[in-house]
N, C-alpha and C. Protein backbone atom coordinates (compact mmCIF):
# COMPACT_ATOMS: atom_id res chain seq x y z
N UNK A 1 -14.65 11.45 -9.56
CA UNK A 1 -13.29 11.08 -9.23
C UNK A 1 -12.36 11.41 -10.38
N UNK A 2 -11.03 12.05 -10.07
CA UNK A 2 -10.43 12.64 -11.12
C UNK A 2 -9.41 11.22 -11.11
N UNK A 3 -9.11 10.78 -12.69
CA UNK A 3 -8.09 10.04 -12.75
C UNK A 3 -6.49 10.95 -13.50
N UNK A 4 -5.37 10.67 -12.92
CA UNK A 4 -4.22 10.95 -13.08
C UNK A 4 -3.44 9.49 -13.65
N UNK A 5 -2.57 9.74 -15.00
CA UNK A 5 -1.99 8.71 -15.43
C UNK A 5 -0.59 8.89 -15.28
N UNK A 6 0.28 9.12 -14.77
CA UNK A 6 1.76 9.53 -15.41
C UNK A 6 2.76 8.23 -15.45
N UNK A 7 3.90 8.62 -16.38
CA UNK A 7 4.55 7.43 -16.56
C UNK A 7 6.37 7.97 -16.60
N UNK A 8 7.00 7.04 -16.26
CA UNK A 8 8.82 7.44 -16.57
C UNK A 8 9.11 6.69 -17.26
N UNK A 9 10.05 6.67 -17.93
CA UNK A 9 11.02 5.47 -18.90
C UNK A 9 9.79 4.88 -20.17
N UNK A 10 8.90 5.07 -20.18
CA UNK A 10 7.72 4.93 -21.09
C UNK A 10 6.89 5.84 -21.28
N UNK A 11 5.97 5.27 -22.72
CA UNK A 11 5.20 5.89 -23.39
C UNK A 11 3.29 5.14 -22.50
N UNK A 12 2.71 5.95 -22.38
CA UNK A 12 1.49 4.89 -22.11
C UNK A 12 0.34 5.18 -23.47
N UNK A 13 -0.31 4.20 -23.96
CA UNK A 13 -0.89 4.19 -24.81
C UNK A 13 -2.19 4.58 -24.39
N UNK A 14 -3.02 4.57 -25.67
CA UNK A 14 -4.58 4.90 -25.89
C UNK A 14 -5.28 3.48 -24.75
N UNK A 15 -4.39 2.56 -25.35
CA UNK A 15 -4.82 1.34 -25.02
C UNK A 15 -5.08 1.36 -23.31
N UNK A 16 -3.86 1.39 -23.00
CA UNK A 16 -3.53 1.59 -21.61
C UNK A 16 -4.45 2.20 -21.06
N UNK A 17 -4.61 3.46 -21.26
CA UNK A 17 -5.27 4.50 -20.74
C UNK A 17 -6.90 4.32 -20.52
N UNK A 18 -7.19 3.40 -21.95
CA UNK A 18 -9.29 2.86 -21.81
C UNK A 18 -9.17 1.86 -20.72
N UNK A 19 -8.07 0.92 -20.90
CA UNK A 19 -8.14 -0.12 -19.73
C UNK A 19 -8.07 0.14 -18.10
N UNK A 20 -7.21 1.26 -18.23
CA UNK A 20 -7.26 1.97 -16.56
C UNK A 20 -8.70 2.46 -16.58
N UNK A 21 -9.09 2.87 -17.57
CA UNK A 21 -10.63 4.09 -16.99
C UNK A 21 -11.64 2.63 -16.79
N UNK A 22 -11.83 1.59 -17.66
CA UNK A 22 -12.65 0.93 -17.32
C UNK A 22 -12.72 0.37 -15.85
N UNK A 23 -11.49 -0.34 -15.46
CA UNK A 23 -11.54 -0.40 -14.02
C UNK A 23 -11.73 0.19 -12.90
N UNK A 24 -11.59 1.47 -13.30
CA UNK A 24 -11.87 2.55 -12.23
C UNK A 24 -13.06 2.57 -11.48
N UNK A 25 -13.92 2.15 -12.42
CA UNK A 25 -15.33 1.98 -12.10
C UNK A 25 -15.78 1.08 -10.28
N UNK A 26 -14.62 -0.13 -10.58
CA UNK A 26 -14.31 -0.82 -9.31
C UNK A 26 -14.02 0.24 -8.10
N UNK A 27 -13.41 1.18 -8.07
CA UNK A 27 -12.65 1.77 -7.06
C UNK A 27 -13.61 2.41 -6.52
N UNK A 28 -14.63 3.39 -7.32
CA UNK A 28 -15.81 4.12 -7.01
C UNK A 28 -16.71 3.13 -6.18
N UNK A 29 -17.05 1.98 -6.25
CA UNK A 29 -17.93 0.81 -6.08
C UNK A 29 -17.43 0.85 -4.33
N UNK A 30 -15.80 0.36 -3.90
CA UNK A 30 -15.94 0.18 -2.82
C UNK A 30 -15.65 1.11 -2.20
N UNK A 31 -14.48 2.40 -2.82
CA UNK A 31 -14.07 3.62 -1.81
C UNK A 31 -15.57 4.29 -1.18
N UNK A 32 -14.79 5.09 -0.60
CA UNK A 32 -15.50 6.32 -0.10
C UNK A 32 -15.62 7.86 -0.52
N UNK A 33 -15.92 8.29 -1.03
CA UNK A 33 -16.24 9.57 -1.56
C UNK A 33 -14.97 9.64 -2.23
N UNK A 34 -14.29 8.54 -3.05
CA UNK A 34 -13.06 9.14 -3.95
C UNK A 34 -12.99 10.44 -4.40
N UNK A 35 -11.42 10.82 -3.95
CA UNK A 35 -11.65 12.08 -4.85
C UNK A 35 -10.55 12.40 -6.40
N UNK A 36 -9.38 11.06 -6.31
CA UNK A 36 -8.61 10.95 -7.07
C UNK A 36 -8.43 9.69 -7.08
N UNK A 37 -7.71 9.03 -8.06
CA UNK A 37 -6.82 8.09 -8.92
C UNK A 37 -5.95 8.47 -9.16
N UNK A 38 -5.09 7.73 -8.46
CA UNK A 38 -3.13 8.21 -9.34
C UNK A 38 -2.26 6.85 -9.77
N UNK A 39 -2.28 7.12 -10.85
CA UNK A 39 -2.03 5.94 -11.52
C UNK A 39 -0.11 5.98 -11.87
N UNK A 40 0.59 5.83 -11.29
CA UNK A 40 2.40 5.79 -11.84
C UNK A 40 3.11 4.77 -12.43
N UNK A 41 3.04 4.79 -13.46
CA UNK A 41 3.84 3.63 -14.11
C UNK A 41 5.84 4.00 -14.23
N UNK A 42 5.92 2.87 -14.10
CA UNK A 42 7.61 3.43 -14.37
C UNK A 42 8.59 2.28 -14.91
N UNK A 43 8.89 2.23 -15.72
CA UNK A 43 9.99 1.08 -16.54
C UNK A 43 11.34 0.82 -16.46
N UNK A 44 12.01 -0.16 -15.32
CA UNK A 44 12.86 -0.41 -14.81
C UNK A 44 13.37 -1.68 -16.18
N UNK A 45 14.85 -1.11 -16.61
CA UNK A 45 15.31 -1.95 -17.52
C UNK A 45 16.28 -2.41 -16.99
N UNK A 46 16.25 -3.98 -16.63
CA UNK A 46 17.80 -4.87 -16.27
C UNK A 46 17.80 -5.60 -17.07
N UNK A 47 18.49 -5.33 -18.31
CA UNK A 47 18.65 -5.79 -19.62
C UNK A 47 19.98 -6.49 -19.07
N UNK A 48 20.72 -6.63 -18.32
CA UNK A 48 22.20 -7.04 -18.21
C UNK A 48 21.64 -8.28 -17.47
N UNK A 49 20.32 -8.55 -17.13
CA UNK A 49 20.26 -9.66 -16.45
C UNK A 49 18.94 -10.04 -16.53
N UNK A 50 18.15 -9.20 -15.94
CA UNK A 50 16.71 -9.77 -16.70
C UNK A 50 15.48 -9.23 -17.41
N UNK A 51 15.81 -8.40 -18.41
CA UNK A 51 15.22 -7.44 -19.05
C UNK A 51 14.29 -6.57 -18.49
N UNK A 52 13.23 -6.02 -19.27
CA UNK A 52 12.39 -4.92 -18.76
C UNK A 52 11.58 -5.28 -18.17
N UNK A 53 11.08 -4.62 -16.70
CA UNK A 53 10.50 -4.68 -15.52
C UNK A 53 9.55 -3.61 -15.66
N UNK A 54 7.93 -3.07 -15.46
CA UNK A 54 7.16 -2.62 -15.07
C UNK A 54 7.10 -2.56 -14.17
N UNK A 55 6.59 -0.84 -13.13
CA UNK A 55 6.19 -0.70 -11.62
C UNK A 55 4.70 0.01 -12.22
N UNK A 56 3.79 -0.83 -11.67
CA UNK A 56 2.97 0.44 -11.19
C UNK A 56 2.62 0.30 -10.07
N UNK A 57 2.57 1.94 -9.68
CA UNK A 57 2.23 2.22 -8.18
C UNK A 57 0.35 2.87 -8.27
N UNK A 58 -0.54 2.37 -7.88
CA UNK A 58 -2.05 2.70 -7.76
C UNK A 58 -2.18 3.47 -6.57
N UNK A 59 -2.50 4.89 -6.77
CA UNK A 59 -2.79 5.59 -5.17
C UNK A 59 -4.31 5.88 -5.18
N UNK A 60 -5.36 6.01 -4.24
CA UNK A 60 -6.60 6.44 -4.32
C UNK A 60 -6.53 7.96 -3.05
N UNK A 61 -7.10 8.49 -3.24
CA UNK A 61 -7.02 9.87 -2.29
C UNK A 61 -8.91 10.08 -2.07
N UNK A 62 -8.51 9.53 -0.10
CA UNK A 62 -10.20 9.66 0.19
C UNK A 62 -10.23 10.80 0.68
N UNK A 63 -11.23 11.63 1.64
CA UNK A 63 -11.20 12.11 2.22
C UNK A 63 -10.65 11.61 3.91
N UNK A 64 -9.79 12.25 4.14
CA UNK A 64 -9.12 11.70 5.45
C UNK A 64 -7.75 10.66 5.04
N UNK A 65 -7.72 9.77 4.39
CA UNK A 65 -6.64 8.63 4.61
C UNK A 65 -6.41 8.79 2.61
N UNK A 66 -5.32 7.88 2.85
CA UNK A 66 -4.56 6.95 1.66
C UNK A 66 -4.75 5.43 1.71
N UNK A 67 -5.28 5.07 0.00
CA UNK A 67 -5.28 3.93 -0.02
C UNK A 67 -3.78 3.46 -1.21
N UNK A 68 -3.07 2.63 -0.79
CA UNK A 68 -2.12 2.19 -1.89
C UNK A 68 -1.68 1.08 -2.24
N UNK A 69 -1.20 0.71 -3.34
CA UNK A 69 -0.85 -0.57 -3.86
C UNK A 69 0.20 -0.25 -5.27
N UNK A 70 0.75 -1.30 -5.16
CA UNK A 70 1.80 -1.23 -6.41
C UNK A 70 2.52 -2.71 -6.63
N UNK A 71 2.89 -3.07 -7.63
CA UNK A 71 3.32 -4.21 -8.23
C UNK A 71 4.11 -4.29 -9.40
N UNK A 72 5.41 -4.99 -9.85
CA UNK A 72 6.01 -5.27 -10.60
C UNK A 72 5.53 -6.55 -11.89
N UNK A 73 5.78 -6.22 -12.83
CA UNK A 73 6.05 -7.64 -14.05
C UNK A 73 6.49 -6.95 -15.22
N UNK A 74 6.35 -8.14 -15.89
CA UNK A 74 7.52 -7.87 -17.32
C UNK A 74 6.62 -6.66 -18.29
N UNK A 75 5.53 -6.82 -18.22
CA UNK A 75 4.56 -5.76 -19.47
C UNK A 75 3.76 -4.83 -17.97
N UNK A 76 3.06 -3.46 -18.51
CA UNK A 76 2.49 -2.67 -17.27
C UNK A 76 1.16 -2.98 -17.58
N UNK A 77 0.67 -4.07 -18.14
CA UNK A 77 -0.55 -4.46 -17.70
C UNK A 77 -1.04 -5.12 -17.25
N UNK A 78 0.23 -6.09 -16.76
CA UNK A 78 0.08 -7.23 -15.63
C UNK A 78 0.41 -6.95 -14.58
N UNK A 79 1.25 -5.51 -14.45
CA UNK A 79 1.54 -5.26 -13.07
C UNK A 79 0.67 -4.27 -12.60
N UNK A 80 -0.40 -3.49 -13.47
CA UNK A 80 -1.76 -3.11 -13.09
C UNK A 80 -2.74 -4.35 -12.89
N UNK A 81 -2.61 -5.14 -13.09
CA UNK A 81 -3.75 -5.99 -12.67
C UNK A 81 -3.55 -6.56 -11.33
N UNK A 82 -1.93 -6.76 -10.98
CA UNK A 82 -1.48 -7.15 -9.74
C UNK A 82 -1.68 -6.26 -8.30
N UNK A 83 -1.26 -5.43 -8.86
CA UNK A 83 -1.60 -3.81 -7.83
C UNK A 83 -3.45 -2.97 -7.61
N UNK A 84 -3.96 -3.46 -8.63
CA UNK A 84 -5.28 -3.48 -8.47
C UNK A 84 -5.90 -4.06 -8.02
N UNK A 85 -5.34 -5.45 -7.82
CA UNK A 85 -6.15 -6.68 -7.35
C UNK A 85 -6.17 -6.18 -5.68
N UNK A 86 -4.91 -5.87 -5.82
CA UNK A 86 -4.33 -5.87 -4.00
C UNK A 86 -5.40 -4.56 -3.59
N UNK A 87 -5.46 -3.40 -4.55
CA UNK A 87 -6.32 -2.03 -4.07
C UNK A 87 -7.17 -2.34 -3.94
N UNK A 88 -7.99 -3.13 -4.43
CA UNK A 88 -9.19 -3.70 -4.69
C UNK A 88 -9.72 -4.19 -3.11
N UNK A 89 -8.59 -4.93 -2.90
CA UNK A 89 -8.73 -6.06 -1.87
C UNK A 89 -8.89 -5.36 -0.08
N UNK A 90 -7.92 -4.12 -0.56
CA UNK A 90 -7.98 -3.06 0.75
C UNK A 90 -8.92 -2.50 0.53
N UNK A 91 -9.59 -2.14 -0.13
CA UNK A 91 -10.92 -1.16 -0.09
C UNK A 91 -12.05 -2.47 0.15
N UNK A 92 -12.29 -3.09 -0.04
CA UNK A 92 -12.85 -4.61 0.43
C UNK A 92 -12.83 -4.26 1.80
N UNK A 93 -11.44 -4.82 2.41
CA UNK A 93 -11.71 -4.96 3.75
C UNK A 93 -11.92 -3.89 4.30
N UNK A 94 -11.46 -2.50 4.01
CA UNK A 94 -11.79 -0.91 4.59
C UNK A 94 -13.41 -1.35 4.73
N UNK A 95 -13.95 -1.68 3.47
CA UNK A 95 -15.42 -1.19 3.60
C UNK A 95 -16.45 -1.70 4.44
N UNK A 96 -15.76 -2.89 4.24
CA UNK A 96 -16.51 -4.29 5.44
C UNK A 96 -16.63 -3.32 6.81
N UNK A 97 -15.24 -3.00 7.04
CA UNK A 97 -14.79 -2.79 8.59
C UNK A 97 -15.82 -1.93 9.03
N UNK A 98 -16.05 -0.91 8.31
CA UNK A 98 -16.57 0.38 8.57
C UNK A 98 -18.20 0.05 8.34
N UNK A 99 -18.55 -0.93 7.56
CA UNK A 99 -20.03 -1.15 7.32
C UNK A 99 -20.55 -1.71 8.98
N UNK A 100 -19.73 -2.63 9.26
CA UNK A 100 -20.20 -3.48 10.67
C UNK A 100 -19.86 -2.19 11.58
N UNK A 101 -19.31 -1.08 11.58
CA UNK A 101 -19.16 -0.34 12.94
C UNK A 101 -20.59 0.79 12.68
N UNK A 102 -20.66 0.65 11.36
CA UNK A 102 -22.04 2.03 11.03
C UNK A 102 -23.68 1.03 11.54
N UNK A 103 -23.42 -0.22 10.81
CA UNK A 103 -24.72 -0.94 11.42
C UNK A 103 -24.92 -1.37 12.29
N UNK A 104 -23.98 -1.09 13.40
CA UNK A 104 -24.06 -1.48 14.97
C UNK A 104 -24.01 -2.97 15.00
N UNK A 105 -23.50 -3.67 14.71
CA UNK A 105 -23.00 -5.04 14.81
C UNK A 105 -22.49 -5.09 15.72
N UNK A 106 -21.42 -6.47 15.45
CA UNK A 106 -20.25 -6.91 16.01
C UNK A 106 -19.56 -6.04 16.80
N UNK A 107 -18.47 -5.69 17.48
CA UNK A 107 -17.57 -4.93 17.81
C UNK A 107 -16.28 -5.09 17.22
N UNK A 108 -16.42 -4.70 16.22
CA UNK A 108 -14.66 -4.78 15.87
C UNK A 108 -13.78 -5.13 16.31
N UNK A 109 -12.58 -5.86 16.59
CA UNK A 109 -11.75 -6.54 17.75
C UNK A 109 -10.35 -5.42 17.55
N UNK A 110 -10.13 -5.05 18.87
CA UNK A 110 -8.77 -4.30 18.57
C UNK A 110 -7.54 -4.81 17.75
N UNK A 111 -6.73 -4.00 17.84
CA UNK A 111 -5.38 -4.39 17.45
C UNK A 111 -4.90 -5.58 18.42
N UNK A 112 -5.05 -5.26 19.92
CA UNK A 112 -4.35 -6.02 20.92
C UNK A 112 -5.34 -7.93 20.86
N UNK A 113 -6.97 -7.39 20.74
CA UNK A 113 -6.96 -8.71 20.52
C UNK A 113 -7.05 -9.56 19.70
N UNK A 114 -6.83 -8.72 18.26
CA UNK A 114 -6.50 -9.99 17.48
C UNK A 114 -4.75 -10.70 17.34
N UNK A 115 -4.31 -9.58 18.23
CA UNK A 115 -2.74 -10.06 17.86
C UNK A 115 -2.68 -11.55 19.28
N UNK A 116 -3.83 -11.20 20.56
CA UNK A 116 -3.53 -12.50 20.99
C UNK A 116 -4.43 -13.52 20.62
N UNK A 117 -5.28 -13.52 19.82
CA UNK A 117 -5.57 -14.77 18.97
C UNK A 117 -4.62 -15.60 17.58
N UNK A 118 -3.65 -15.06 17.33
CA UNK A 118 -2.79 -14.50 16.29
C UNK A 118 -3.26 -14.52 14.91
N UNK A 119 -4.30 -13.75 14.86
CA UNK A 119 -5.08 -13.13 14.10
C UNK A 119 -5.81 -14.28 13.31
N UNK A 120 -6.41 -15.13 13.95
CA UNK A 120 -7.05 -16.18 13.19
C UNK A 120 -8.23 -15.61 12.53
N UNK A 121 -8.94 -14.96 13.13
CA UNK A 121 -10.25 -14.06 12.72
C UNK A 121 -10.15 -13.59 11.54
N UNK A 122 -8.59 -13.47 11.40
CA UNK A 122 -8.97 -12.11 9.58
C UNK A 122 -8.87 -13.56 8.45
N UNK A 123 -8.14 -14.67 8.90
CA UNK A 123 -7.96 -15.89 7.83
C UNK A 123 -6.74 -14.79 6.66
N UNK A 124 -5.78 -14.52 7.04
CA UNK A 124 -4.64 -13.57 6.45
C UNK A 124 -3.46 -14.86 6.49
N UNK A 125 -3.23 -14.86 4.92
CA UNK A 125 -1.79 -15.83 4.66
C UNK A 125 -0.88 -15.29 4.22
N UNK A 126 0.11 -15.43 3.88
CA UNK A 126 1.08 -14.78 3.33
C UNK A 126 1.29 -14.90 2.03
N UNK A 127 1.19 -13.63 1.27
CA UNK A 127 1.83 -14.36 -0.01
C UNK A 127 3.27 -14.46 -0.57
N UNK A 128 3.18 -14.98 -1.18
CA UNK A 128 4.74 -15.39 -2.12
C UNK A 128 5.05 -14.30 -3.07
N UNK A 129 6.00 -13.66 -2.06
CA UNK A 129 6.64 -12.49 -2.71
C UNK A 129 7.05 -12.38 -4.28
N UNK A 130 7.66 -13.11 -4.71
CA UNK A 130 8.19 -13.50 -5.99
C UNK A 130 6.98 -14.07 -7.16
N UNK A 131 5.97 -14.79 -6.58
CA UNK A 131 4.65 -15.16 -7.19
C UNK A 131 4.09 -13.76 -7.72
N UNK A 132 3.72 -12.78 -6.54
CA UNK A 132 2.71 -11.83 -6.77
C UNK A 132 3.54 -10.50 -8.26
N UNK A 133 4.40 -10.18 -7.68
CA UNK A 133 5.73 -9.10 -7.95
C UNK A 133 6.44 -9.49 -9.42
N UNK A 134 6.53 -11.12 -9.12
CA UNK A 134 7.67 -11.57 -10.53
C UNK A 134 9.03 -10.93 -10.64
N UNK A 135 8.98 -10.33 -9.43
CA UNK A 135 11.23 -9.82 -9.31
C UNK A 135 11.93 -10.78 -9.35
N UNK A 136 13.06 -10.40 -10.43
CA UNK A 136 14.24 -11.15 -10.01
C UNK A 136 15.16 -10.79 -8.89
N UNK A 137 15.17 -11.44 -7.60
CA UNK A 137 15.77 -11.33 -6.71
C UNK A 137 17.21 -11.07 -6.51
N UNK A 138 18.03 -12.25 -7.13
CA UNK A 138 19.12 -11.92 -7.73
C UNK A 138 19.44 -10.71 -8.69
N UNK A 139 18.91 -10.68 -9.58
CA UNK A 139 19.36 -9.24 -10.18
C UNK A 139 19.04 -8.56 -9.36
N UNK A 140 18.02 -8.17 -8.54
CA UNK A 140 18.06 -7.01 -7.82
C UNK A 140 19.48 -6.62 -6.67
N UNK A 141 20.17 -8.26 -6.55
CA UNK A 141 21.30 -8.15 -5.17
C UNK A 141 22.60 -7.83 -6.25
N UNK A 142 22.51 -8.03 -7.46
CA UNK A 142 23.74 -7.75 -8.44
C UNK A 142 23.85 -6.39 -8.65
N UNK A 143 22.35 -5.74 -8.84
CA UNK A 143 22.64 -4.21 -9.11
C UNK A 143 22.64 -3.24 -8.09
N UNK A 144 23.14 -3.73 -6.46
CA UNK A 144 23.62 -3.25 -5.37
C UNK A 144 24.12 -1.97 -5.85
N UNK A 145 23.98 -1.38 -4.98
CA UNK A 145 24.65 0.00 -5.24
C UNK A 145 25.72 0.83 -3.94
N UNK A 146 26.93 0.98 -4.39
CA UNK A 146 27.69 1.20 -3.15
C UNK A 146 27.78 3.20 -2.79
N UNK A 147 27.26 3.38 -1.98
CA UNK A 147 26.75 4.81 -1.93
C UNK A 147 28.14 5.38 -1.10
N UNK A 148 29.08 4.28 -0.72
CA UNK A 148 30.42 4.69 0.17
C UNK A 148 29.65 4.96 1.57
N UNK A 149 30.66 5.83 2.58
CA UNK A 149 30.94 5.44 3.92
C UNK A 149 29.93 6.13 4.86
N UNK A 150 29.59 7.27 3.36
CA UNK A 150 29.18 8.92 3.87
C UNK A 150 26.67 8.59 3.96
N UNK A 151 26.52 8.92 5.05
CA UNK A 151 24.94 8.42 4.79
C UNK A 151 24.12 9.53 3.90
N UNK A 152 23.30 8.23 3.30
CA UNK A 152 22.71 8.97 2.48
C UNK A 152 20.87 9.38 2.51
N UNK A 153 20.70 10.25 2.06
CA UNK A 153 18.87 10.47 2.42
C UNK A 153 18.37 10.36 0.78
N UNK A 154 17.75 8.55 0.45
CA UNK A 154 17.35 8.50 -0.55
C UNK A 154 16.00 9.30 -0.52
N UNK A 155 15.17 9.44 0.21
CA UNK A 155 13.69 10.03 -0.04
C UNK A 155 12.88 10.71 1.41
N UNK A 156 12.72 12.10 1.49
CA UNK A 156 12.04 12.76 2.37
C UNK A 156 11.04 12.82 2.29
N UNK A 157 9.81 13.14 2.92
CA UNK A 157 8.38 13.02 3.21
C UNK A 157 8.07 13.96 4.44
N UNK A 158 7.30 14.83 4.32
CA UNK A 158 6.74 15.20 5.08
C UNK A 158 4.66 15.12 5.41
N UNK A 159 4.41 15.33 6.73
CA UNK A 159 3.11 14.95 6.40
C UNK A 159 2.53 16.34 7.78
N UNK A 160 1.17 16.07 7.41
CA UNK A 160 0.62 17.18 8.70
C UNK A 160 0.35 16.32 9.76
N UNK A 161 0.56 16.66 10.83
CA UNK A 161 0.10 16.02 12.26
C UNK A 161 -1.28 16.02 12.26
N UNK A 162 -1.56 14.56 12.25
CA UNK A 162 -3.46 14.47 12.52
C UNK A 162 -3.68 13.32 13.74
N UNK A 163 -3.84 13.63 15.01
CA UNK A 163 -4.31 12.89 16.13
C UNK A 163 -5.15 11.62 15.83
N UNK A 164 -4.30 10.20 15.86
CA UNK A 164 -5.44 9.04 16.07
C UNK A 164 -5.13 7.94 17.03
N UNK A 165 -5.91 7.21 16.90
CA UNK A 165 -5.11 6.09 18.09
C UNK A 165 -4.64 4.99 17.37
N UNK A 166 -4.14 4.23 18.18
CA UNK A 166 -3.19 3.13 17.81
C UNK A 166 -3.98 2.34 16.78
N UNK A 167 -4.92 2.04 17.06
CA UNK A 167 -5.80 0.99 15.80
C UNK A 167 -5.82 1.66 14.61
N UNK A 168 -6.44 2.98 14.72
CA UNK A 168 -6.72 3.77 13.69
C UNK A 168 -5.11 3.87 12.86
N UNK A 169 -4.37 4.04 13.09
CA UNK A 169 -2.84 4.13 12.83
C UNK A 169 -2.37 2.82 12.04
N UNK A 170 -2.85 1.40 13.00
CA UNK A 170 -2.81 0.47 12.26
C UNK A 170 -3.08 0.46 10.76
N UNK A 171 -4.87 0.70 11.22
CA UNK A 171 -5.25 0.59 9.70
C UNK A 171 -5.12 1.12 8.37
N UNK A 172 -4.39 2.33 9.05
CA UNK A 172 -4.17 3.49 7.91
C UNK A 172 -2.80 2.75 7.30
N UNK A 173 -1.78 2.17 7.98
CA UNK A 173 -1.12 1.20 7.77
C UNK A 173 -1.44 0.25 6.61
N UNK A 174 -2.46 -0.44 6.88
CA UNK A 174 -2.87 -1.80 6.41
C UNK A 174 -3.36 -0.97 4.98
N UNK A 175 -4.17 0.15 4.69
CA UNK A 175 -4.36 1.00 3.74
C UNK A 175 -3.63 0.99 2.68
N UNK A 176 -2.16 1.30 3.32
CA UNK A 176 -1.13 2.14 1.92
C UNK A 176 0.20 0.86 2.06
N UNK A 177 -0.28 -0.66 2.60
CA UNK A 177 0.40 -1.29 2.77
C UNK A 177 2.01 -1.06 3.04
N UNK A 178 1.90 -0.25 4.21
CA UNK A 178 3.37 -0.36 4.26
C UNK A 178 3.76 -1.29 5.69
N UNK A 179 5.16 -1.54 5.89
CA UNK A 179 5.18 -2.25 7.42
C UNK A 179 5.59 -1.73 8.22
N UNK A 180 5.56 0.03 8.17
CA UNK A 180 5.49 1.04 9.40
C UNK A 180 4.42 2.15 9.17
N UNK A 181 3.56 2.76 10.29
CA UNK A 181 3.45 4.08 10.10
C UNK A 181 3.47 5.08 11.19
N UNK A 182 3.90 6.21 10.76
CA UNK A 182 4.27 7.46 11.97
C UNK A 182 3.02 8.08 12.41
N UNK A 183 2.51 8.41 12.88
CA UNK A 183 1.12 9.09 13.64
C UNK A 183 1.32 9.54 14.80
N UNK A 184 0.59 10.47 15.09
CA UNK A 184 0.35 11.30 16.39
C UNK A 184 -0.56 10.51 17.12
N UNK A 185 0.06 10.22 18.48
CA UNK A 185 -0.65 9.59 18.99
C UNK A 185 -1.71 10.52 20.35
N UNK A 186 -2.99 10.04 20.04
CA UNK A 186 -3.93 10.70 20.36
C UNK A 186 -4.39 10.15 22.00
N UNK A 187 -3.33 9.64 22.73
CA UNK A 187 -3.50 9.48 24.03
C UNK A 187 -2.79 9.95 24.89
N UNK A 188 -1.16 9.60 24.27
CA UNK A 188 -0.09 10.23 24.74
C UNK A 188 0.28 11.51 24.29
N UNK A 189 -0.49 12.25 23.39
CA UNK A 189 -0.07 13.75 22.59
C UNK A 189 1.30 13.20 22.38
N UNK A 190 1.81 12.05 21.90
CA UNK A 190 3.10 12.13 21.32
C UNK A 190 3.39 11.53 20.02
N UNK A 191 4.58 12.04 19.04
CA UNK A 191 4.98 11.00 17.72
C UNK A 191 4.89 9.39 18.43
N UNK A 192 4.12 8.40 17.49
CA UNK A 192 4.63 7.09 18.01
C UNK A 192 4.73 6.76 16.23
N UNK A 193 5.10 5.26 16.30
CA UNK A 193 5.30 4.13 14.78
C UNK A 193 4.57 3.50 15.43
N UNK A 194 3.31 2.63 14.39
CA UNK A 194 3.25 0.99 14.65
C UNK A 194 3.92 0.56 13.63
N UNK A 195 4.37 -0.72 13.67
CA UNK A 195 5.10 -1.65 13.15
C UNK A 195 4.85 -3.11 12.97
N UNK A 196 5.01 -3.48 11.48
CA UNK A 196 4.51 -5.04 11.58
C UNK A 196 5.27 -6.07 12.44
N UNK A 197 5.66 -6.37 12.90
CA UNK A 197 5.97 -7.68 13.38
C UNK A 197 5.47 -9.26 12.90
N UNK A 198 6.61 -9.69 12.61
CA UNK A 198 6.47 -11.00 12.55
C UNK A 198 5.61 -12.18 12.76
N UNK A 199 5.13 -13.16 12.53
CA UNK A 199 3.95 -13.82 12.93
C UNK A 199 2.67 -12.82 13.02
N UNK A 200 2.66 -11.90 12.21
CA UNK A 200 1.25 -11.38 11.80
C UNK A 200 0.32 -10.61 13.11
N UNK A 201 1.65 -9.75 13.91
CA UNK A 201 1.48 -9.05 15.14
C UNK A 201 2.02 -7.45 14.72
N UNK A 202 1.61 -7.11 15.48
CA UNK A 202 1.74 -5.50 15.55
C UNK A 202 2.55 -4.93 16.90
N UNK A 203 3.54 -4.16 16.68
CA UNK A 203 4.49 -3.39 18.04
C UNK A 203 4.70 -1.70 17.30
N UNK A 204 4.83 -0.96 19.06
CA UNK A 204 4.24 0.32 18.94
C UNK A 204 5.86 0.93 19.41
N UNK A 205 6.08 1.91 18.59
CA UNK A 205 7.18 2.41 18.97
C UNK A 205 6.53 4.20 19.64
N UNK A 206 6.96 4.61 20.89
CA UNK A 206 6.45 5.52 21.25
C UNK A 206 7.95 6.42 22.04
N UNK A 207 7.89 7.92 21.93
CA UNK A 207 9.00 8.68 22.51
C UNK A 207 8.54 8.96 23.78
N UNK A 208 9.44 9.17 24.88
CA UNK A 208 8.86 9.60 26.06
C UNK A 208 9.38 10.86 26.34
C-alpha cells in the first residue's frame, strides 16, 4: 500500500509522518487489497475569533470503491486520530458486511428493510457534531462569505459511470461518509442519488 502525505498552510514533520506510517498498519488489517493512503492535512487560521484549526481529510483507494473520513481540531494530530477513528470504524463495518455474505450466513437486510425497522439492527447513534470535529460554529457563521447575486460553482467532480444497485450505492455512501451519492442505476439504466434522510432512513432520487 502506497502512503501519500500532502499538506496546505503547513509544514508536516518527521514526527507526523512516523505517526501516520505506524497506524497504517490498522488500515491494511481491515481494508481490502489497499492500494493507497491519502493522507491531506490543511490549516485553517481564524485567528480573529478562534485561532488555528486543523483538517485532515484520510482517503483509502480499494479496488472498486472509496473509503473516507476527515476531521477538524486545534493541533493535526488530534484531528488524525478523529478521522481515523471514524476510517477505522467504516472499514470495520465494510468488513463485517462482506465477511457474513462470503460465509453464507445471515442475509444481509436491505436498505428498504432496515429503514422499516428504523434501523435498530445496526445500534447507530448520532454523534455530537461539535464533540467529534471541535468547530467553532459561530466563527464559522461570522466568516460567511457573500459571493453576490451571480451563482457560483465552488467545486466540480467528475466520475466514470459504473452500474450498481440501490444498496450497493448506499454503501458506497456510508464508505466516503457523505449524505448523498450519484450512481448509475443498474435496474433502471438511469442517473439516480440516494440520500440520507432524517431519522436514520434513506430516499432515492431517480430521472425519468
Amino acid at each position: 500500500m502506497e502512503l501519500k502525505i500532502t499538506a496546505k498552510n503547513l509544514n508536516v514533520s518527521d514526527r507526523f509522518r512516523d505517526y501516520v506510517s505506524e497506524k497504517a498498519g490498522k488500515v491494511e488489517h481491515y481494508s481490502h487489497r489497499p492500494q493507497e493512503l491519502n493522507i491531506k492535512v490543511t490549516r485553517h487560521d481564524h485567528s480573529k475569533h478562534a485561532g488555528v484549526e486543523d483538517q485532515v481529510e484520510i482517503t483509502v483507494y480499494e479496488p472498486g470503491h472509496v473509503v473516507r473520513a476527515e476531521a477538524r481540531a486545534s493541533d493535526k494530530f488530534a484531528a488524525f486520530d478523529i478521522a481515523f477513528g471514524k476510517l477505522v470504524e467504516r472499514l470495520r463495518r465494510y468488513a463485517d458486511k462482506h465477511k457474513v455474505h462470503r460465509g453464507g450466513g445471515h442475509k444481509n437486510p436491505s436498505a428498504q428493510e432496515l429503514a422499516a425497522t428504523d434501523f435498530a439492527s445496526l445500534d447507530i447513534r448520532p454523534a455530537d457534531h461539535d464533540l467529534i470535529t471541535g468547530a467553532n460554529l459561530e466563527a464559522e457563521a461570522q466568516e460567511s462569505v457573500d459571493y453576490g447575486l451571480s451563482p457560483v460553482v465552488i467545486k466540480s467532480k467528475e466520475f466514470a459511470k459504473t452500474p450498481m444497485t440501490k444498496d450497493e450505492a448506499i454503501g458506497h455512501m456510508e464508505l466516503v461518509g457523505h449524505d448523498f451519492y450519484l450512481f448509475h442505476d443498474s435496474e433502471s439504466d438511469k442517473p439516480a442519488v440516494v440520500y440520507r434522510r432524517k431519522g436514520w432512513s434513506y430516499g432515492v432520487i431517480s430521472l425519468v
